[in-house]
Protein backbone atom coordinates (compact mmCIF):
# COMPACT_ATOMS: atom_id res chain seq x y z
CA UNK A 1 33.69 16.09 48.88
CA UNK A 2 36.47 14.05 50.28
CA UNK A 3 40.34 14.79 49.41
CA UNK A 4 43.04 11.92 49.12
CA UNK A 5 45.39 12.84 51.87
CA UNK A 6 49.11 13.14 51.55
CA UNK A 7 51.78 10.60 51.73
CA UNK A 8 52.95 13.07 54.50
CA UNK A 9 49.56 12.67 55.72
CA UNK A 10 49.54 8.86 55.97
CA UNK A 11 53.01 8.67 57.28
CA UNK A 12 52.06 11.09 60.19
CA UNK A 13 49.02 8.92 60.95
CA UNK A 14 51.09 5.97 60.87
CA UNK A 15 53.88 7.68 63.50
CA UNK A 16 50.99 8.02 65.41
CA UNK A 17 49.31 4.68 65.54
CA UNK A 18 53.16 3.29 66.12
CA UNK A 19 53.79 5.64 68.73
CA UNK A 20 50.07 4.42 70.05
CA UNK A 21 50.80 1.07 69.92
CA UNK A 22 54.69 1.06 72.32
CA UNK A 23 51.70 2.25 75.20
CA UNK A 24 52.70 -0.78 77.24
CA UNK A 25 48.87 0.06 79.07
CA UNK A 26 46.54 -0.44 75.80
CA UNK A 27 44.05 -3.65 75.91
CA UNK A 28 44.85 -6.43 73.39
CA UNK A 29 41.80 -5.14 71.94
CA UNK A 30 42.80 -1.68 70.89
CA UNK A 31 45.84 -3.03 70.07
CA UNK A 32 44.25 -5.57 67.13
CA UNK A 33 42.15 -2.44 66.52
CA UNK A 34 45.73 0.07 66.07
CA UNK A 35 47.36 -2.97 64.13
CA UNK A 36 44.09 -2.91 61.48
CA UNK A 37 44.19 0.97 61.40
CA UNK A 38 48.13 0.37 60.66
CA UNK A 39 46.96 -2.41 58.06
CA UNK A 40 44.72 0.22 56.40
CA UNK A 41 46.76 3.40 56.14
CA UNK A 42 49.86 1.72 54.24
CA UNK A 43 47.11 0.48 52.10
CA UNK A 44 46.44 3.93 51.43
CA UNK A 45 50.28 4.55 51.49
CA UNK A 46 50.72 1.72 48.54
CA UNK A 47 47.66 3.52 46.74
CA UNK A 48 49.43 6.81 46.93
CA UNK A 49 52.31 5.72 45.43
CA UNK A 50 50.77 3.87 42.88
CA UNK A 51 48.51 6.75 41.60
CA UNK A 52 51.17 9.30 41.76
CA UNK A 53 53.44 6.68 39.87
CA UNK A 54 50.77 6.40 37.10
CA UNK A 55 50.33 10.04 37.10
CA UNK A 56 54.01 10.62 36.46
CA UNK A 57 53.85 7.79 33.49
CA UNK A 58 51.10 9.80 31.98
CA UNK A 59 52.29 12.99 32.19
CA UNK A 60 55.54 11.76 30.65
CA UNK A 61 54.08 10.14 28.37
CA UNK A 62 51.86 12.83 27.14
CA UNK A 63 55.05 14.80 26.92
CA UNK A 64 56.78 12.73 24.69
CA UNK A 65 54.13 12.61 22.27
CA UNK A 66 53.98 15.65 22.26
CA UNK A 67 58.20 15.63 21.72
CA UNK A 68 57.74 13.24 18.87
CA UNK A 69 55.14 15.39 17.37
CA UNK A 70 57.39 18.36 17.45
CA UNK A 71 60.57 16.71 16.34
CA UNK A 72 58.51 15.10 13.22
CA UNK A 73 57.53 19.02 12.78
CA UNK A 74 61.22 19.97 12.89
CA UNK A 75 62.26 17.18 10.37
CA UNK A 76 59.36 17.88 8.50
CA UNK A 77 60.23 21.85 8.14
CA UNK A 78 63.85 21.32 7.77
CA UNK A 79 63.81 18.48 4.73
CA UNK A 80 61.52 21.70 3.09
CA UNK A 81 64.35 23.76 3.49
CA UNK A 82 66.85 21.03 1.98
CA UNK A 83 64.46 21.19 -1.11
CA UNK A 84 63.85 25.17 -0.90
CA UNK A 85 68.10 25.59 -0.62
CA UNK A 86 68.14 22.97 -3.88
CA UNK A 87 65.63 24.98 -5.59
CA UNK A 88 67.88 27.90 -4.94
CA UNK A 89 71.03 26.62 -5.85
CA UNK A 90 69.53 26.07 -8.80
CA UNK A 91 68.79 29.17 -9.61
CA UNK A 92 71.64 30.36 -8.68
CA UNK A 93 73.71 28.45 -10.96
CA UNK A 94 71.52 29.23 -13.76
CA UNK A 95 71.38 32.94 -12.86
CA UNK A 96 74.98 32.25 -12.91
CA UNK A 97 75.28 31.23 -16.19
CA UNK A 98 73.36 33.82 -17.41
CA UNK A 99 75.29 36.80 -16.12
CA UNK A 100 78.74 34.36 -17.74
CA UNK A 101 76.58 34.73 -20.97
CA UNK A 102 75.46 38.16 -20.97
CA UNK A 103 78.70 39.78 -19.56
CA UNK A 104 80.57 37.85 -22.23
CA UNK A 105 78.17 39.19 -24.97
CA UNK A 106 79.07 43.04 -23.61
């Protein structure tokens, strides 16, 4: 099974195939030949880039549904306590009253 090389990969081929190609000795012909390899491995450079750019918008996207999801949790959990701490206001004001009553009454 084949592996996508690196970017450092491609770059070190492509040091290589420049460093090739200043050999004032080299035939026209492996020259056109280095060019094309050149030609082909920022190809793979662009293709690099480009998958590792959509793998970072995925992954951050993922991540912020995940974040919304979460944050509609939080909101979610935190308007039931606004309606539990009503609820016990409530009876705490008519507990309230109660004890007003009743320790009036003694």
């Amino acid at each position: 099974m084949a592996t996508t090389p690196t970017l450092d990969q491609v770059h070190a081929a492509m040091q290589a195939v420049n460093e090739a190609l200043q050999d004032n000795t080299i035939s026209d012909e492996m020259e056109d030949a280095l060019n094309e390899l050149c030609n082909v491995l920022q190809g793979m450079e662009d293709a690099i880039i480009q998958d590792t750019e959509e793998a970072l918008v995925n992954a951050l996207a993922d991540q912020n549904d995940q974040l919304q999801a979460l944050n509609k949790k939080i909101n979610d959990l935190a308007s039931d306590l606004d309606v539990a701490s009503e609820k016990i206001k409530s009876v705490s004001t008519t507990v309230g009253t109660i004890v007003s009553i009743v320790a009036a009454l003694i």
